[in-house]
N, C-alpha and C. Protein backbone atom coordinates (compact mmCIF):
# COMPACT_ATOMS: atom_id res chain seq x y z
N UNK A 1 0.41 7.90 -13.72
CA UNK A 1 -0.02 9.14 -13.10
C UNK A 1 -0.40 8.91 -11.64
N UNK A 2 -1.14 7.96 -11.62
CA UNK A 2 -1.12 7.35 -10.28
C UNK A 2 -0.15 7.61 -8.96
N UNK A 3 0.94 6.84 -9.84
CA UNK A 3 2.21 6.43 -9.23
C UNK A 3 2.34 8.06 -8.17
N UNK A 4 2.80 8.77 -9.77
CA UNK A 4 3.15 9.99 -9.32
C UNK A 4 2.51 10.56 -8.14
N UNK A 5 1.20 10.62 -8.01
CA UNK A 5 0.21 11.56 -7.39
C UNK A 5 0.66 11.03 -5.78
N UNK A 6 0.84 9.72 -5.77
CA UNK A 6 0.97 8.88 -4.51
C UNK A 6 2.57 9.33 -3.98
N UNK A 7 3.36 9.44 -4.43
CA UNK A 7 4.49 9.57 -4.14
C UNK A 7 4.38 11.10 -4.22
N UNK A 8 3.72 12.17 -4.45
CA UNK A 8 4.08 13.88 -4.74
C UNK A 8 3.23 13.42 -2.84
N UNK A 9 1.97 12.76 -2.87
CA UNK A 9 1.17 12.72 -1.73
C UNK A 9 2.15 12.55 -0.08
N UNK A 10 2.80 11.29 -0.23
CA UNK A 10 3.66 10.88 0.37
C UNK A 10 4.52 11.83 1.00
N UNK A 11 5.61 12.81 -0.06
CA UNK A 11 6.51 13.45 0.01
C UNK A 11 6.54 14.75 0.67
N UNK A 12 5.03 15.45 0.33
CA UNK A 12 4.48 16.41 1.04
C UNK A 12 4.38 16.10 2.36
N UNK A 13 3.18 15.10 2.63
CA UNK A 13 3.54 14.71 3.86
C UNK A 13 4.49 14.68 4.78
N UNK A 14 5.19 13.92 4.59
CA UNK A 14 6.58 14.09 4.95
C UNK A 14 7.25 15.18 5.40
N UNK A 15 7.21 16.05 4.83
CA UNK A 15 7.48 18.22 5.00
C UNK A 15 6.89 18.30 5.81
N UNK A 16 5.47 17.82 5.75
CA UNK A 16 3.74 18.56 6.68
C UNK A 16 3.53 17.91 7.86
N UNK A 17 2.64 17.15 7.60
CA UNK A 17 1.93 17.04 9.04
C UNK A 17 2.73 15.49 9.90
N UNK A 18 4.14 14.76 9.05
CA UNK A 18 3.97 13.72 9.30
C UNK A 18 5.13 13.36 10.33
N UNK A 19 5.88 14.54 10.80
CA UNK A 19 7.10 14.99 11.52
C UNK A 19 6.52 15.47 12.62
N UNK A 20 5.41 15.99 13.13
CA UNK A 20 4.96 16.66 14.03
C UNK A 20 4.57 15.67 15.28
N UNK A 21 4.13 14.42 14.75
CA UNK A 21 3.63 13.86 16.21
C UNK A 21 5.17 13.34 17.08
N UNK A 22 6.56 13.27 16.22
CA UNK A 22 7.27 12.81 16.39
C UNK A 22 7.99 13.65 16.73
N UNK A 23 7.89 15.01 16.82
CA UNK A 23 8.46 16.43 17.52
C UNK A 23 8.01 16.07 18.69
N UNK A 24 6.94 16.38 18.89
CA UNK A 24 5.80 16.33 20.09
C UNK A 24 5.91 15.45 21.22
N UNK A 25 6.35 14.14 20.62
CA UNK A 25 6.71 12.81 21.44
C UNK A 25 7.65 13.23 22.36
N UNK A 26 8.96 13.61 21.37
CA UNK A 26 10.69 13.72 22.22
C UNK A 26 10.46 15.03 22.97
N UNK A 27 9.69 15.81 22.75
CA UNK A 27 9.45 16.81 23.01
C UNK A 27 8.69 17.01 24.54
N UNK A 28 8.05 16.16 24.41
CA UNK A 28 6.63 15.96 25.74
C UNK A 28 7.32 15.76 27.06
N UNK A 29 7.73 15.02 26.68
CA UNK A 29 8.09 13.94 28.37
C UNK A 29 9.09 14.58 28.81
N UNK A 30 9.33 14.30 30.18
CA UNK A 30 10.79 14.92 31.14
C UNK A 30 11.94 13.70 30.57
N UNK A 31 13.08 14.23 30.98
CA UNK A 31 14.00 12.86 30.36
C UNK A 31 13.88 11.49 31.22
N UNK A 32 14.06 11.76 32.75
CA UNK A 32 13.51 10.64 33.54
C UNK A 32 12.29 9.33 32.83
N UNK A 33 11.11 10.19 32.50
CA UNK A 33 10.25 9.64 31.79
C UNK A 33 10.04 9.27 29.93
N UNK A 34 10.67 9.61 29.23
CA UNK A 34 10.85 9.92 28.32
C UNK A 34 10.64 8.71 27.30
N UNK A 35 11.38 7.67 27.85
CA UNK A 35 11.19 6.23 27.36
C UNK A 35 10.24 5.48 27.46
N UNK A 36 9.91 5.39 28.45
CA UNK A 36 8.58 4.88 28.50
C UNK A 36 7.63 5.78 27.94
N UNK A 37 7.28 7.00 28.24
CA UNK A 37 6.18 7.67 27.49
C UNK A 37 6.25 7.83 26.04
N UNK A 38 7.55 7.59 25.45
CA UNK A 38 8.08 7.71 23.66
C UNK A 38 7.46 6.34 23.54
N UNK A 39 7.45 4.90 24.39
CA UNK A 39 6.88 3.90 23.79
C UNK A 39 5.30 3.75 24.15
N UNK A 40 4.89 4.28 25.02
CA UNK A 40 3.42 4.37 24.68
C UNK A 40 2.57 4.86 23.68
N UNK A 41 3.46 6.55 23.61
CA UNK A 41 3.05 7.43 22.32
C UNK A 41 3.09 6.45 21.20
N UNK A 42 3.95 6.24 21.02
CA UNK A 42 4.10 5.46 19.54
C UNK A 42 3.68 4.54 19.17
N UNK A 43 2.94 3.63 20.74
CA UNK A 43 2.02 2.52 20.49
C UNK A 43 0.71 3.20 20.46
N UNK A 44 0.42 3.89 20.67
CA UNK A 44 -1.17 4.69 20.67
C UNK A 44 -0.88 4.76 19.42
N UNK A 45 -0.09 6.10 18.59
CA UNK A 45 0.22 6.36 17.39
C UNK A 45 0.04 5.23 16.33
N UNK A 46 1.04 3.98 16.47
CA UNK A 46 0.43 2.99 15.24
C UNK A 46 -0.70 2.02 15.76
N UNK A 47 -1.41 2.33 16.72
CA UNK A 47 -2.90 1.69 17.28
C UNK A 47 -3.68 2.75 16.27
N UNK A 48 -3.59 3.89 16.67
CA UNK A 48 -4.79 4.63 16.03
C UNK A 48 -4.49 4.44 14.24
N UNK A 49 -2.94 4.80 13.57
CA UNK A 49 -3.28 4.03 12.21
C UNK A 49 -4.03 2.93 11.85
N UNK A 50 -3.33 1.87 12.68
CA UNK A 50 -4.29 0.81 12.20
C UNK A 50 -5.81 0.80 12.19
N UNK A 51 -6.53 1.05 13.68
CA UNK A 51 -7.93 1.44 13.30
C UNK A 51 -8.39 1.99 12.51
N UNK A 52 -7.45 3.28 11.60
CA UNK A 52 -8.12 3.96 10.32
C UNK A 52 -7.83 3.31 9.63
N UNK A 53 -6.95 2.06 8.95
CA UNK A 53 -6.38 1.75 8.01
C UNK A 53 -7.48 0.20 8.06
N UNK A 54 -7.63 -0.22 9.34
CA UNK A 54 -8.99 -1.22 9.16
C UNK A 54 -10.37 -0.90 9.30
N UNK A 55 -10.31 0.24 9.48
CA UNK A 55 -12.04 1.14 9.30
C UNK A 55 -12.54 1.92 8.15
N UNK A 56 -11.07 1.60 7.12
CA UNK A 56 -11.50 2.55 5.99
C UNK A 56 -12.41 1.70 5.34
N UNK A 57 -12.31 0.50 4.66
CA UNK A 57 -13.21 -0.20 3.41
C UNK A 57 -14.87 -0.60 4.21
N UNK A 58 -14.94 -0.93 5.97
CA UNK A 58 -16.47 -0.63 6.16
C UNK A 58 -16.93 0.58 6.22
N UNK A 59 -16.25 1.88 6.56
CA UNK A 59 -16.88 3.37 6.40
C UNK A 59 -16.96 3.91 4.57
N UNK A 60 -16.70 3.13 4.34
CA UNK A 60 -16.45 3.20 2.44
C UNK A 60 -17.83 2.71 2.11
N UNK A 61 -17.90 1.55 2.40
CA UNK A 61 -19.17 0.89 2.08
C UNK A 61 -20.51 1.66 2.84
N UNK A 62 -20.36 1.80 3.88
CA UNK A 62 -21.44 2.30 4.34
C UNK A 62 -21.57 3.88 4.00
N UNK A 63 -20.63 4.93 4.62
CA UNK A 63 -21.37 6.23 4.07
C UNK A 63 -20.51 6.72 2.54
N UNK A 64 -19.77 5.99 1.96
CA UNK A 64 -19.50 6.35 0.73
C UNK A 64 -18.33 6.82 0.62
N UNK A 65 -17.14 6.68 -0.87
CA UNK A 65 -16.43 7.35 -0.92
C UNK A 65 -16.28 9.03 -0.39
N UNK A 66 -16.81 9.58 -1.03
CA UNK A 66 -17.22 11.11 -1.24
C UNK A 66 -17.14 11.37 -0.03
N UNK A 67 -17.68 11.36 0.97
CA UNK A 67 -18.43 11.74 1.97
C UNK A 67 -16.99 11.56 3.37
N UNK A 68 -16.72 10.08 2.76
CA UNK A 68 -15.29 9.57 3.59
C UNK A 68 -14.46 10.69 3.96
N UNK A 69 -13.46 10.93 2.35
CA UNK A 69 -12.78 11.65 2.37
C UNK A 69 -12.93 13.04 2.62
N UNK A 70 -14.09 13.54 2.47
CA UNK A 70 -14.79 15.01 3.16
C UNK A 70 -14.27 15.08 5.04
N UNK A 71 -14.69 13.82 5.63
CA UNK A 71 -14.76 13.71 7.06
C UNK A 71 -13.24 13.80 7.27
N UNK A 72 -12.03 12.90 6.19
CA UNK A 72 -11.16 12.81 6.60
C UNK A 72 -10.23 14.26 6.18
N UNK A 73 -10.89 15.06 4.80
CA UNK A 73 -10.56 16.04 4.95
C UNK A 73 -10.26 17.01 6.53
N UNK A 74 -11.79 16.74 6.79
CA UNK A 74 -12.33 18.04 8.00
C UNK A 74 -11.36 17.52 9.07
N UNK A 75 -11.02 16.13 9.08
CA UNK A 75 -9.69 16.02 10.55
C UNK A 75 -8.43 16.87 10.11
N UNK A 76 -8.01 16.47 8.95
CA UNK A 76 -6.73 17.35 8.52
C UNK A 76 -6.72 19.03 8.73
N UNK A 77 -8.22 19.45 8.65
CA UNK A 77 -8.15 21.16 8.60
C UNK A 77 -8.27 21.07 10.13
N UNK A 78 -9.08 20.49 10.95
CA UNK A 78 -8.93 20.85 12.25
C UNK A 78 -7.68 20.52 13.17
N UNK A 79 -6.84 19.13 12.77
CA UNK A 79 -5.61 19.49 12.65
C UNK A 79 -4.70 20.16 12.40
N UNK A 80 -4.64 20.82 11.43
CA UNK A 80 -3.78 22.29 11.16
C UNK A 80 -4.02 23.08 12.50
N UNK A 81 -5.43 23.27 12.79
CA UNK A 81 -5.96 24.65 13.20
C UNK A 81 -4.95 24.16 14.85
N UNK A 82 -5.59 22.74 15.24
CA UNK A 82 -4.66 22.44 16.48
C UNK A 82 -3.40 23.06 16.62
N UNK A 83 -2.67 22.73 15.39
CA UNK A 83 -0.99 22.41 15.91
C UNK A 83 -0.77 24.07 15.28
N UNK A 84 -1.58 24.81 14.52
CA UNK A 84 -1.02 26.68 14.88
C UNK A 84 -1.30 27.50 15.52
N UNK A 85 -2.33 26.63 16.18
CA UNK A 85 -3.01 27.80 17.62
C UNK A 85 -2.75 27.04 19.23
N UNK A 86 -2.08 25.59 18.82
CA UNK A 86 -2.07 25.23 20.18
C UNK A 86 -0.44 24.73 20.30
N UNK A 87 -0.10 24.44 19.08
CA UNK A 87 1.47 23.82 19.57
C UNK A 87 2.41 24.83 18.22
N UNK A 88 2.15 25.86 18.44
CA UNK A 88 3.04 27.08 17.88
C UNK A 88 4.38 26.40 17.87
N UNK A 89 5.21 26.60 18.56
CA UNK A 89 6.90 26.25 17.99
C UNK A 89 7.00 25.56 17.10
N UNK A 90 6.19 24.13 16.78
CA UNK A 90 6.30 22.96 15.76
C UNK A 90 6.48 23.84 13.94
């Protein structure tokens, strides 16, 4: 069941929110600039994963499961709210 939940999780994603920074990227820059600013983006982009992906098990320990995923909820809803009131076409 696991399995499942992780892969339905995944797949959604994928549809949702996980195509958008990668619109945004090709999207941003003039073509002149484009390359270089697609490889910064994308180094910021897997910089900031990793900091969540190595900040999850000390913010776990310290303010708690529960509480975690609440905070990481509230980025995802204020995310939405970003990208339908500020980057409409996406």
């Amino acid at each position: 069941m696991a399995v499942v939940a992780l892969l339905l999780y995944v797949g959604c994603y994928q549809f949702s929110f996980g195509p958008i920074c990668w619109l945004m990227i090709s999207e941003i820059f003039p073509l002149r600039k484009r390359g270089r600013g697609s490889s910064i983006a994308v180094l910021l982009n897997f910089g900031a994963n990793a900091i969540v992906t190595f900040a999850f098990s000390p913010l776990q320990e310290l303010l708690g499961a529960g509480i975690l995923f609440y905070i990481f909820g509230g980025i995802a809803i204020s995310s939405l709210f970003f990208i339908y009131f500020i980057v409409p076409e996406t």
